[in-house]
C-alpha atoms as a PDB file:
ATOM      1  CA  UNK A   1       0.000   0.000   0.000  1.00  0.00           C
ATOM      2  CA  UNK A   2       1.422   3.517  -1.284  1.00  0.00           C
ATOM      3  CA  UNK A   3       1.436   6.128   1.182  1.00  0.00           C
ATOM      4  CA  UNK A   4       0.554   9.671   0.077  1.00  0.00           C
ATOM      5  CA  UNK A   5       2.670  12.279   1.586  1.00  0.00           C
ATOM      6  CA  UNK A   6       3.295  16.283   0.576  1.00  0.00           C
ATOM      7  CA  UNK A   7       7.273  16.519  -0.745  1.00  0.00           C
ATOM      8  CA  UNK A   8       9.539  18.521   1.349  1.00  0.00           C
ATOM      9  CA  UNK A   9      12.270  18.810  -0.918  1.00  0.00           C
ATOM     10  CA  UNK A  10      15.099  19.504   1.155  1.00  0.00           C
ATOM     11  CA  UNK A  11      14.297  16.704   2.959  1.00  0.00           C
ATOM     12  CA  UNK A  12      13.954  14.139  -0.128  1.00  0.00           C
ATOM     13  CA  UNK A  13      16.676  15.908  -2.459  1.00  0.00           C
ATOM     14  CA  UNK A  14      20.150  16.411  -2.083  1.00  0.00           C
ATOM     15  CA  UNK A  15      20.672  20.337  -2.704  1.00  0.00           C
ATOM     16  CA  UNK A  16      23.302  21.767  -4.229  1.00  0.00           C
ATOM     17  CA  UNK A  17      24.108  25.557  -5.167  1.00  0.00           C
ATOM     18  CA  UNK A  18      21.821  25.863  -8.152  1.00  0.00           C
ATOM     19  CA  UNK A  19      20.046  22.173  -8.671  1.00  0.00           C
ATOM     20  CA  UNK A  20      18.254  20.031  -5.758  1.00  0.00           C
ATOM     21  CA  UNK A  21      18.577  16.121  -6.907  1.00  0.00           C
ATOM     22  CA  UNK A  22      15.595  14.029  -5.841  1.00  0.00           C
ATOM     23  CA  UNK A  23      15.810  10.298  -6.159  1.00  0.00           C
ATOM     24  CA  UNK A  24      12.597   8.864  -7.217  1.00  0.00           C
ATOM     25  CA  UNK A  25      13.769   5.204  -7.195  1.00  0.00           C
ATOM     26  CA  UNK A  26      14.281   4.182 -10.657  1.00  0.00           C
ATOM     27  CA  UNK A  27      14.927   7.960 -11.944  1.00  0.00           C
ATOM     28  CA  UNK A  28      16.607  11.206 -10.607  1.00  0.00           C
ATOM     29  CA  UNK A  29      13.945  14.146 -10.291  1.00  0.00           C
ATOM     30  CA  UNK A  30      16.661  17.151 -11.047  1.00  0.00           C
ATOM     31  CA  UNK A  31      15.302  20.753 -10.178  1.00  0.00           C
ATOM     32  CA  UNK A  32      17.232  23.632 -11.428  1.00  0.00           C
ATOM     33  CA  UNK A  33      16.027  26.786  -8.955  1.00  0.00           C
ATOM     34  CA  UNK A  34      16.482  30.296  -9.406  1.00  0.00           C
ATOM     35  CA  UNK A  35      19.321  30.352  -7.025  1.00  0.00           C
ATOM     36  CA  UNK A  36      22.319  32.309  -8.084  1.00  0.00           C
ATOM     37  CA  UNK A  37      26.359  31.562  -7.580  1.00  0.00           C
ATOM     38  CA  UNK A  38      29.211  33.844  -7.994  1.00  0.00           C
ATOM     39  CA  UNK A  39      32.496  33.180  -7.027  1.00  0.00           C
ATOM     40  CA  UNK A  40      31.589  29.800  -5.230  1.00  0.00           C
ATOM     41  CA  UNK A  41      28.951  31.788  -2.606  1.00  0.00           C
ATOM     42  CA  UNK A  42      25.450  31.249  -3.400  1.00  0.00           C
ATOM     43  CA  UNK A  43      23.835  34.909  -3.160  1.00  0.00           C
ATOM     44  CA  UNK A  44      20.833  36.060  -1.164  1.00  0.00           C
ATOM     45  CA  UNK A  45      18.684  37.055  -3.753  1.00  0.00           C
ATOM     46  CA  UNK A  46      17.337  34.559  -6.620  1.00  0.00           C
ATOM     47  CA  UNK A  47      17.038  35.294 -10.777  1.00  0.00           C
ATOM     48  CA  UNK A  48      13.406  34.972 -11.256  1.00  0.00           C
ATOM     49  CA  UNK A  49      12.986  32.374 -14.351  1.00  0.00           C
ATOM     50  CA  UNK A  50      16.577  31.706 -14.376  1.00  0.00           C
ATOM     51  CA  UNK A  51      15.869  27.913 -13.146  1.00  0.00           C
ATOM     52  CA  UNK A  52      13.208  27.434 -15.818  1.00  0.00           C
ATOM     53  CA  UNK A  53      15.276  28.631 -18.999  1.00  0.00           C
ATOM     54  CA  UNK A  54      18.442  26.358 -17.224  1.00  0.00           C
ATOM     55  CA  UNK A  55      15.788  23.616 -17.368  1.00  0.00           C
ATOM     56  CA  UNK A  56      14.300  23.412 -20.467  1.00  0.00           C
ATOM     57  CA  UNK A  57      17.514  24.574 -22.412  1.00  0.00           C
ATOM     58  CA  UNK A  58      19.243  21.902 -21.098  1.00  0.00           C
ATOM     59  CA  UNK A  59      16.284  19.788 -22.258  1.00  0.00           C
ATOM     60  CA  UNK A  60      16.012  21.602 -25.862  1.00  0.00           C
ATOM     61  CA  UNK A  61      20.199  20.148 -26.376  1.00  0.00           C
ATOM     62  CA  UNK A  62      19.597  17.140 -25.142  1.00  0.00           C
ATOM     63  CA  UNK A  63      17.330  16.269 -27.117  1.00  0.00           C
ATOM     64  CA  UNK A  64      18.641  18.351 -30.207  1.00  0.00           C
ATOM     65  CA  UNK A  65      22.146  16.323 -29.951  1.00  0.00           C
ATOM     66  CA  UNK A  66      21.232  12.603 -28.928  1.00  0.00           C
ATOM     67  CA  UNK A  67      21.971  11.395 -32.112  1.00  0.00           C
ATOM     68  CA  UNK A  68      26.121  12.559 -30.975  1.00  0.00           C
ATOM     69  CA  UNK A  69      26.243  11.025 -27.373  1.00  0.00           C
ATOM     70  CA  UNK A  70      23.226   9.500 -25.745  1.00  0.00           C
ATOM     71  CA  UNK A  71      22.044  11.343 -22.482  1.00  0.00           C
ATOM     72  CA  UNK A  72      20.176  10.905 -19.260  1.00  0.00           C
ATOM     73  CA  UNK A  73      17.053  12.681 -20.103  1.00  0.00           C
ATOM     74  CA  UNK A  74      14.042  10.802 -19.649  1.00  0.00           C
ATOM     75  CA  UNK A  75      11.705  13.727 -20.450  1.00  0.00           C
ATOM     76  CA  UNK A  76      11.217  16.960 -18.949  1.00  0.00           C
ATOM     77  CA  UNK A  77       8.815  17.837 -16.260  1.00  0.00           C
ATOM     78  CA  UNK A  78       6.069  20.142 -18.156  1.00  0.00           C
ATOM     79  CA  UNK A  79       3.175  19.187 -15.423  1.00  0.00           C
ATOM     80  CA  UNK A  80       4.067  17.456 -12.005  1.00  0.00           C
ATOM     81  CA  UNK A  81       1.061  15.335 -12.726  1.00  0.00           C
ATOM     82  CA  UNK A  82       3.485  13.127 -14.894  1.00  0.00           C
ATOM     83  CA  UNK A  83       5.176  12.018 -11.772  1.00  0.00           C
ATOM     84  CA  UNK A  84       2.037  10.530 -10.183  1.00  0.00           C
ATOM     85  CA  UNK A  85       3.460   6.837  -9.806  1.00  0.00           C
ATOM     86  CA  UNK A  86       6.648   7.466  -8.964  1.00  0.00           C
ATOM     87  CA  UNK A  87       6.899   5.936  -5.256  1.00  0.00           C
ATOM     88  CA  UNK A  88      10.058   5.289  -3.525  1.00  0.00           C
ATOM     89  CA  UNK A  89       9.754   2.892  -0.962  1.00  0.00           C
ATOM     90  CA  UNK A  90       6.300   2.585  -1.409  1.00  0.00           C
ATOM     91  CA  UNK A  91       5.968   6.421  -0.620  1.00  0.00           C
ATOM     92  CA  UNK A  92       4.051   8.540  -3.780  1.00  0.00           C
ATOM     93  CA  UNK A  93       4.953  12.225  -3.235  1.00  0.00           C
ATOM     94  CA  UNK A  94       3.032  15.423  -4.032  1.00  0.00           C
ATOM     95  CA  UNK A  95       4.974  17.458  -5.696  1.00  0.00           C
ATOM     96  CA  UNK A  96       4.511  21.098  -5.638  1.00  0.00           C
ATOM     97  CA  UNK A  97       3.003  22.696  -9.205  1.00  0.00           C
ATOM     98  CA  UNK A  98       5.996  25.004  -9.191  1.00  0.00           C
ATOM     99  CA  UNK A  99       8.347  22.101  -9.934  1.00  0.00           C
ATOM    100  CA  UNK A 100       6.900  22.166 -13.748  1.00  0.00           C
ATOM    101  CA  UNK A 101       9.133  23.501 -16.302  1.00  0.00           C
ATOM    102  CA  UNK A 102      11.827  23.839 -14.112  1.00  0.00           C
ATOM    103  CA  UNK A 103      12.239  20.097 -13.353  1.00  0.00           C
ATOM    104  CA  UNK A 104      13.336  16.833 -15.781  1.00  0.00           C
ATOM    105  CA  UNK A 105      13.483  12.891 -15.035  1.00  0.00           C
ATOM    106  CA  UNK A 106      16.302  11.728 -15.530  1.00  0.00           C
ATOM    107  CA  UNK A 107      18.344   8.071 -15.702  1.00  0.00           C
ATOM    108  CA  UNK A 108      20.811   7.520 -12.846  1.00  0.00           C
ATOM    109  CA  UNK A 109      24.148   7.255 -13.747  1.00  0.00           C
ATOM    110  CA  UNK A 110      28.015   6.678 -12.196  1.00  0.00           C
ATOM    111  CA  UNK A 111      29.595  10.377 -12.763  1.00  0.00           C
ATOM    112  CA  UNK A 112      33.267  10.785 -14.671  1.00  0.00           C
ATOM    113  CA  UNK A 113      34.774  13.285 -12.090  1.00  0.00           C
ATOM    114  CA  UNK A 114      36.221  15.339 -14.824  1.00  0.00           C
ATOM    115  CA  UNK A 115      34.620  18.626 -15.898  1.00  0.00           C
ATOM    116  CA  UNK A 116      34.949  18.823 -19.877  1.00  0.00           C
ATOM    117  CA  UNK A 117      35.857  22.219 -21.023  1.00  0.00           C
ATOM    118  CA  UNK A 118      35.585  23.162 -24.662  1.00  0.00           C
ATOM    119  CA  UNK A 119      36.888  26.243 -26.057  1.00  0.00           C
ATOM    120  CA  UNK A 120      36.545  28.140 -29.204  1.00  0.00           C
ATOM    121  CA  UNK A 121      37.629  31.329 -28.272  1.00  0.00           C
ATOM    122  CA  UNK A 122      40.336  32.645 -25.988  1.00  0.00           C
ATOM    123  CA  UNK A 123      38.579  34.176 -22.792  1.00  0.00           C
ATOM    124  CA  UNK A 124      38.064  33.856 -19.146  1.00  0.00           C
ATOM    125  CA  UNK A 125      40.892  31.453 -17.194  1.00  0.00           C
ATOM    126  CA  UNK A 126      42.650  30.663 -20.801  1.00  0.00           C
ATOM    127  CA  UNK A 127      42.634  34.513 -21.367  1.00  0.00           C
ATOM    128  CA  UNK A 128      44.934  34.729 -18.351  1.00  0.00           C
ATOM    129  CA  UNK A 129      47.102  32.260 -19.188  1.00  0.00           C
ATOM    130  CA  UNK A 130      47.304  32.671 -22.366  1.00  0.00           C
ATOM    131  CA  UNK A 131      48.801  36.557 -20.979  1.00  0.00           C
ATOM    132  CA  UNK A 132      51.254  34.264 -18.500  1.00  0.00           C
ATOM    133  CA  UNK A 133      52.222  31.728 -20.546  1.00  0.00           C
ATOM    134  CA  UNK A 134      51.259  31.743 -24.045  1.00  0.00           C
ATOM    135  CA  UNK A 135      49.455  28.489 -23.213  1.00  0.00           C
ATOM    136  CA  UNK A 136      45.894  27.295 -22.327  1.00  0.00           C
ATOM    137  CA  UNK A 137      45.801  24.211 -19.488  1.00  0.00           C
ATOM    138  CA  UNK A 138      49.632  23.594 -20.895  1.00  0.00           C
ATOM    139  CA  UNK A 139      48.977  23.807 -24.457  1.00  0.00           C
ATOM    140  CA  UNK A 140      50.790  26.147 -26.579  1.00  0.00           C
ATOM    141  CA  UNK A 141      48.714  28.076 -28.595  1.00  0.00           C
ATOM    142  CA  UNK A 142      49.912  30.806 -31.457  1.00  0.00           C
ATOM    143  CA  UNK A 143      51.841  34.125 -30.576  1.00  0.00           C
ATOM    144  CA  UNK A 144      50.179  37.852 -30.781  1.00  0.00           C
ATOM    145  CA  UNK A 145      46.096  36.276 -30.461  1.00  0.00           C
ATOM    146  CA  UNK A 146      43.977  39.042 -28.287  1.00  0.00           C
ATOM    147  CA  UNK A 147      41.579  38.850 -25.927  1.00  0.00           C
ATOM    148  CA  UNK A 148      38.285  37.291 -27.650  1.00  0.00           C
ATOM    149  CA  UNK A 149      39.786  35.905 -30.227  1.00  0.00           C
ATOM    150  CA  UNK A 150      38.859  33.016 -32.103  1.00  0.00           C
ATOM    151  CA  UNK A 151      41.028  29.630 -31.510  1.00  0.00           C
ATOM    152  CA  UNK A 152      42.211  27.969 -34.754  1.00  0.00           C
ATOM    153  CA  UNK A 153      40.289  25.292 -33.963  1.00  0.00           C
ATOM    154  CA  UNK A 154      37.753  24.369 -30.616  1.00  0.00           C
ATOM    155  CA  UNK A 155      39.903  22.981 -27.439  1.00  0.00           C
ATOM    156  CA  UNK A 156      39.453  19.995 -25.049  1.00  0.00           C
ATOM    157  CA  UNK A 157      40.437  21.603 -21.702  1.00  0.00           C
ATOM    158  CA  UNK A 158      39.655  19.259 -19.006  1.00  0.00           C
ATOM    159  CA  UNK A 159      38.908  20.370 -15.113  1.00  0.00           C
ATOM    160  CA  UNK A 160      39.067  18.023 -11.945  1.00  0.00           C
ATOM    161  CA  UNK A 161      36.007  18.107 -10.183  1.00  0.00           C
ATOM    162  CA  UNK A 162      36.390  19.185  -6.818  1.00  0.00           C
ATOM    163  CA  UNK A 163      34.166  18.715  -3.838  1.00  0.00           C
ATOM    164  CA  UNK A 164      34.314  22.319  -2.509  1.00  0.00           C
ATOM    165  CA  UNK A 165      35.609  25.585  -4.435  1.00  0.00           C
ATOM    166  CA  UNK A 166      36.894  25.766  -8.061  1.00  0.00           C
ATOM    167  CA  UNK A 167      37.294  22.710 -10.456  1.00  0.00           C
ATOM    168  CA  UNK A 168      41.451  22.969 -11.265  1.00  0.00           C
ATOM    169  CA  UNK A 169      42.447  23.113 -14.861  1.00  0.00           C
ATOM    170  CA  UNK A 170      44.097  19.761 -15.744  1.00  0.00           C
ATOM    171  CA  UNK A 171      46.057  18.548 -19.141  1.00  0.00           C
ATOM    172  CA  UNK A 172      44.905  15.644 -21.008  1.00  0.00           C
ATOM    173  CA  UNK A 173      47.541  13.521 -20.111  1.00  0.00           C
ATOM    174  CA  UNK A 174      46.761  13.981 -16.660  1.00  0.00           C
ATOM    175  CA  UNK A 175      42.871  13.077 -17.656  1.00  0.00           C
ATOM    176  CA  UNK A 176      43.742  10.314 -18.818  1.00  0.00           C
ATOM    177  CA  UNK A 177      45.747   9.057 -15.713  1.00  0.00           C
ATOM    178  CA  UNK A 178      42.582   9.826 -13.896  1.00  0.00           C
ATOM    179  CA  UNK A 179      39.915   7.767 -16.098  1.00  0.00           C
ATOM    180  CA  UNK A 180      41.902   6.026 -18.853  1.00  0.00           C
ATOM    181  CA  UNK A 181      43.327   6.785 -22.336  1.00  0.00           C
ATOM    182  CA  UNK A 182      40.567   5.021 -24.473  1.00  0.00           C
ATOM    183  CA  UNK A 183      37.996   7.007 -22.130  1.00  0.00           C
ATOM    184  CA  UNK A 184      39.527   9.953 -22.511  1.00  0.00           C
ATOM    185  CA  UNK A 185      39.996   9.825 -25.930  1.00  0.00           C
ATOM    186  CA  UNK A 186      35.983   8.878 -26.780  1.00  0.00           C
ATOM    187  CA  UNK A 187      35.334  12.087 -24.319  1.00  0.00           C
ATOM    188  CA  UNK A 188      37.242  14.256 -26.344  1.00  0.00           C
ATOM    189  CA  UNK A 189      35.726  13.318 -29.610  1.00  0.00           C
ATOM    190  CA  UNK A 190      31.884  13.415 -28.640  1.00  0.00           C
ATOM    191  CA  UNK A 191      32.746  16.957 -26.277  1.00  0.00           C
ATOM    192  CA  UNK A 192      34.082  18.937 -29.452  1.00  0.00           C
ATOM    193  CA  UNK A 193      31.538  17.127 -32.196  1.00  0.00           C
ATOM    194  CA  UNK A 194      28.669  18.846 -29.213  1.00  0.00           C
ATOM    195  CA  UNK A 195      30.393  22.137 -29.780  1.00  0.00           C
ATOM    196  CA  UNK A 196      30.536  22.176 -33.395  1.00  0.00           C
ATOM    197  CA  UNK A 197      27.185  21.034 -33.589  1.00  0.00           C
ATOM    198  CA  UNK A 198      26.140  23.700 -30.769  1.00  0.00           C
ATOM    199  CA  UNK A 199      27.651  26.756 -32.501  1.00  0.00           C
ATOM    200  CA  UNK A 200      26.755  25.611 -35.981  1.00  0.00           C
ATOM    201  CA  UNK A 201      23.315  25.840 -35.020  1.00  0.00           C
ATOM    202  CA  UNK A 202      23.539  28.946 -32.708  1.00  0.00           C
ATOM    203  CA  UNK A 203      25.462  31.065 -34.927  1.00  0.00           C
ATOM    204  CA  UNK A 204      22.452  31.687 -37.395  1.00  0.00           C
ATOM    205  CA  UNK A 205      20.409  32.837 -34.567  1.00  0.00           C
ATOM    206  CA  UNK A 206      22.932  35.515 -33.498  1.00  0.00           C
ATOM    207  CA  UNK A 207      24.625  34.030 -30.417  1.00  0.00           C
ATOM    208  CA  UNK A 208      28.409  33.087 -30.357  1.00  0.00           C
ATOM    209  CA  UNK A 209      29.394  30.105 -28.305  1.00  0.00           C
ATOM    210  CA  UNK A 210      32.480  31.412 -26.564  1.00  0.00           C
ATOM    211  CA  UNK A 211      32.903  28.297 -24.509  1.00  0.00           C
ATOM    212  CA  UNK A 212      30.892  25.771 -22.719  1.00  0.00           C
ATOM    213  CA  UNK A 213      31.440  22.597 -20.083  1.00  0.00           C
ATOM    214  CA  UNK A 214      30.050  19.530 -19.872  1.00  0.00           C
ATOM    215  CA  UNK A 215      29.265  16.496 -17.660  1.00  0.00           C
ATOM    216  CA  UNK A 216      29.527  12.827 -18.633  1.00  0.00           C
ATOM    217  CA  UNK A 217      28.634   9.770 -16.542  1.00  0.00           C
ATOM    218  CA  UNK A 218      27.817   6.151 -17.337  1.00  0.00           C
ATOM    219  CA  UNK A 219      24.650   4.738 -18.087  1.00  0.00           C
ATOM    220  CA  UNK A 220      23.637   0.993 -19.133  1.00  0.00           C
ATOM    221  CA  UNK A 221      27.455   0.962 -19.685  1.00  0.00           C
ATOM    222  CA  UNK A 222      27.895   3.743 -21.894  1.00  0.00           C
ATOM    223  CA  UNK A 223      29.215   6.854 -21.677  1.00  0.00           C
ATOM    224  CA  UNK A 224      26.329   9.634 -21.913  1.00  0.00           C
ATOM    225  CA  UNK A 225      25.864  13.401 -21.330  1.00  0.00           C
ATOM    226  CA  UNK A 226      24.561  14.103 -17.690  1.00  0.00           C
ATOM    227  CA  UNK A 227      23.622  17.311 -15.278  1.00  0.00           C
ATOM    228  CA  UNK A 228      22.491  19.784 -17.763  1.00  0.00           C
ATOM    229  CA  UNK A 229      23.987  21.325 -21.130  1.00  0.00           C
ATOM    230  CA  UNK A 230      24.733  24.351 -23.239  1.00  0.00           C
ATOM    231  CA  UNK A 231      22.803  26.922 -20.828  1.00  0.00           C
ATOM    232  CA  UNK A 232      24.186  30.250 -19.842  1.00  0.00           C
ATOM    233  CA  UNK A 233      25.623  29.022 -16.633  1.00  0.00           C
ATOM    234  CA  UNK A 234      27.937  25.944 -18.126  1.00  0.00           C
ATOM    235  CA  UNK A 235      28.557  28.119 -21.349  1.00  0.00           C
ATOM    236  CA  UNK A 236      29.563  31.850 -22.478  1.00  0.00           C
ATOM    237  CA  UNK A 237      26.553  32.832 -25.168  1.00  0.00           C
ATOM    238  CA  UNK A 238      28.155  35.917 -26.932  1.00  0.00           C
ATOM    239  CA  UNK A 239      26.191  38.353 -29.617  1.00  0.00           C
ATOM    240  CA  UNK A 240      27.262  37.693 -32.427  1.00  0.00           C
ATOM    241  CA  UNK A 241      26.268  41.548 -33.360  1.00  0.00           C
ATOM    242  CA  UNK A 242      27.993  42.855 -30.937  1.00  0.00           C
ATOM    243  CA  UNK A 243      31.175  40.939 -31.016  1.00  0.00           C
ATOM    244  CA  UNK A 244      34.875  42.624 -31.361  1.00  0.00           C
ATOM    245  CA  UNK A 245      38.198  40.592 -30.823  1.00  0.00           C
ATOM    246  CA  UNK A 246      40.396  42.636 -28.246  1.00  0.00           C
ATOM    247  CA  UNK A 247      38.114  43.387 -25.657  1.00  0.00           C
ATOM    248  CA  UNK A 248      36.158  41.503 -23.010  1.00  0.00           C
ATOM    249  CA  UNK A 249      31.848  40.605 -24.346  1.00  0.00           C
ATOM    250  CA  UNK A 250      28.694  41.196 -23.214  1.00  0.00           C
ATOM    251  CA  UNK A 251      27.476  37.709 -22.399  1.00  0.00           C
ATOM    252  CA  UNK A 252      23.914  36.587 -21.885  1.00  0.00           C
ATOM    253  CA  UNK A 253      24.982  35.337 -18.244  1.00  0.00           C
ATOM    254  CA  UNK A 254      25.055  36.525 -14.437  1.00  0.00           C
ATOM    255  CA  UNK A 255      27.934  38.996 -15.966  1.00  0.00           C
ATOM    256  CA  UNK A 256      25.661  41.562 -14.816  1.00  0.00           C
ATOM    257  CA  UNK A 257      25.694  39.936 -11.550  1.00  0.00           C
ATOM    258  CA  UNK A 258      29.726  39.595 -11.658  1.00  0.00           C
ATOM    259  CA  UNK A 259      30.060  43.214 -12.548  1.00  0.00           C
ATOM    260  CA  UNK A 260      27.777  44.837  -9.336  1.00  0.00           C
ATOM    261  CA  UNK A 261      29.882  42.357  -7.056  1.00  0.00           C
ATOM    262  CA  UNK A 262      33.054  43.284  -8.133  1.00  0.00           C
ATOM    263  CA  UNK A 263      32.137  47.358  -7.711  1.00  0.00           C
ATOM    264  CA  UNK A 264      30.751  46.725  -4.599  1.00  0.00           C
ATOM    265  CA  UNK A 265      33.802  45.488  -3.036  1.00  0.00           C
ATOM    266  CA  UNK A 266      32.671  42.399  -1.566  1.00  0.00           C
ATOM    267  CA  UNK A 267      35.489  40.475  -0.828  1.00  0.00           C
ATOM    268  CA  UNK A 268      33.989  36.987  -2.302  1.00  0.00           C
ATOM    269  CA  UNK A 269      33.530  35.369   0.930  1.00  0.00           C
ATOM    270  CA  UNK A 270      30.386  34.574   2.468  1.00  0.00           C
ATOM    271  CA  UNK A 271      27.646  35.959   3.111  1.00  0.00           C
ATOM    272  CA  UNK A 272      27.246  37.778   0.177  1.00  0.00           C
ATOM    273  CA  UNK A 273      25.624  41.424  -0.432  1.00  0.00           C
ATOM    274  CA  UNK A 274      21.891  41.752  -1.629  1.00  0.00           C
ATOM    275  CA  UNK A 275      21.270  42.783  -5.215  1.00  0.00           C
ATOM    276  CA  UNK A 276      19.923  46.045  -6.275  1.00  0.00           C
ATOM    277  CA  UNK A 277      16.581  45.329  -8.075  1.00  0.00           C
ATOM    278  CA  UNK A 278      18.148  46.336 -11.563  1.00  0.00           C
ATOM    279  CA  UNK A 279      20.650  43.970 -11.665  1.00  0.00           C
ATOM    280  CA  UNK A 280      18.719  40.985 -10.798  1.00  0.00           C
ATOM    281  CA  UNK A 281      15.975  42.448 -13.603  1.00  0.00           C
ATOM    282  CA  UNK A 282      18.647  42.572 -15.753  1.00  0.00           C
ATOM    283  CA  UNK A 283      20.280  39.101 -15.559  1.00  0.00           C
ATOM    284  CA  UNK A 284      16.512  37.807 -16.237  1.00  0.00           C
ATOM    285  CA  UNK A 285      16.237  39.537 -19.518  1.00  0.00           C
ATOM    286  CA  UNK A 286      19.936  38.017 -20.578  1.00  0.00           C
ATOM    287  CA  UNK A 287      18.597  34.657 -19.333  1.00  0.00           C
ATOM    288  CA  UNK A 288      15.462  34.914 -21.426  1.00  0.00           C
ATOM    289  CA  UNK A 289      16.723  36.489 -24.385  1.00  0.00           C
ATOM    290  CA  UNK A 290      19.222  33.512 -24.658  1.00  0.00           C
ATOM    291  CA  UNK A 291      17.051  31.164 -24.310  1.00  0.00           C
ATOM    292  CA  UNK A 292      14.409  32.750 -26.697  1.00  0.00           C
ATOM    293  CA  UNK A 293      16.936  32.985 -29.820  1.00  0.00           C
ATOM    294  CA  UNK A 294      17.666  29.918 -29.144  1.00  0.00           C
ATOM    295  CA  UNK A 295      14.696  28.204 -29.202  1.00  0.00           C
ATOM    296  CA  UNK A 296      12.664  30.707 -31.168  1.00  0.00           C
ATOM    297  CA  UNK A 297      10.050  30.452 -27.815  1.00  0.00           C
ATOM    298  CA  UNK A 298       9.562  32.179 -24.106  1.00  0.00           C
ATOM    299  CA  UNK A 299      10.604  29.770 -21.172  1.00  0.00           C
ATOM    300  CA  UNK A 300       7.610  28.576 -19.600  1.00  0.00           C
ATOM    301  CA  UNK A 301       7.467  29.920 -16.369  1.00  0.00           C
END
């Protein structure tokens, strides 16, 4: 006999900065919420709709790109109604109506602790080494390239994923002391054929994809796309209108967000300030607007 209780998420899910994790038994139940992270601290204030474009752009690539590298999407959570029957332990939750289109199923899988990094253009953390060194995660690239600039061709720059604070930049050959050489190889492949695909199709549609990262995990013993993918928070989204080599972009992103933190002089350790009503109006819009010439639609919220 099912039991019929009201969810309490924090109590079912595993929370993390952005994304509570709710195991439903045979799938995951991943929320993406409209809190914010900079710098590692997860702020005060939330980006209203920010959890529902995260959602169901994640959802719009997965399915867009299955036919590359399958993924752990089982389908995404339009109406909670569609998780009527899901009951761990003999327990069938009520979940809350807000959890639609911000919410997927998804397939459990056994994570690859590396955080896949691929690069087209030369910004952020390879920006500043590139300055240092003339290098990106130990790889040499050309002499004289500027902020901005487009890479010869897209880069594999693997991360280690760390339990607390940032993921550290790793080389290849190091990746592939940590999971294998065949592994790492197959990663590589299927991470920059997601790119090109990704910018191929975003390009038309006036958005530049600087950079993005991705997750991969194993699933019925294959290795398949996991956590979410090609959203403003795992990617840089550039205009392609608006772009100029040299300089730093506007980015449809928390930038905003970034920007008011650094002027205010918070020193990046917890807690963190309050944001003025314009900047957290602002960062909605960029959300939004990347998500709509994406997909051509609004995020339902």
């Amino acid at each position: 006999m099912s039991v019929v209780v009201e969810a309490h998420l924090p109590n079912l899910c595993h929370r993390g900065k952005v994304r509570d994790t709710c195991d439903l038994g045979q799938y995951f139940l991943m929320v993406a919420t409209d809190r914010l992270s900079a710098f590692d601290v997860v702020l005060p204030d939330g980006i209203p709709d920010k959890g529902a474009v995260l959602n169901q752009l994640s959802a719009f690539w997965f399915q867009k790109t299955v036919h590359i590298v399958p993924n752990h999407l089982v389908e995404a959570v339009e109406d909670v109604r569609i998780l009527e029957g899901h009951c761990p332990m003999g327990v069938c939750y009520v979940f809350p109506s807000y959890l639609g289109g911000r919410s997927m199923l998804v397939r459990k899988a056994q994570r690859i602790d590396v955080e896949c990094v691929v690069r087209g253009y030369l910004a952020g953390s390879a920006w500043e080494e590139y300055k240092k060194a003339g290098t990106v995660c130990g790889a040499a690239l050309p002499p004289g390239m500027v902020e901005s600039q487009q890479l010869p061709e897209p880069i594999f720059t693997p991360a280690s994923k760390e339990e607390s604070g940032h993921d550290i930049n790793i080389s290849i050959d190091q990746m592939k002391k940590l999971v294998g050489g065949a592994m790492t190889d197959e990663i590589v492949e299927k991470s920059l054929a997601i790119y090109r695909f990704a910018d191929d199709y975003a390009r038309p549609r006036g958005i530049i994809i600087a950079d993005t990262k991705m997750e991969f995990g194993f699933i019925d013993g294959k290795v398949s796309l996991i956590d979410e993918l090609l959203t403003p928070d795992s990617s840089r989204f550039w205009d392609a209108e608006l772009y100029r080599p040299g300089q730093s972009q506007p980015s449809y992103d928390k930038q905003p967000v970034r920007d008011w933190l650094v002027a205010s002089g918070w020193n990046k350790e917890p807690p963190a300030p309050k944001l003025p009503p314009e900047v957290v109006q602002q960062t909605t819009a960029r959300y939004r607007e990347a998500f709509r010439r994406l997909t051509g639609n609004d995020p339902q919220t």
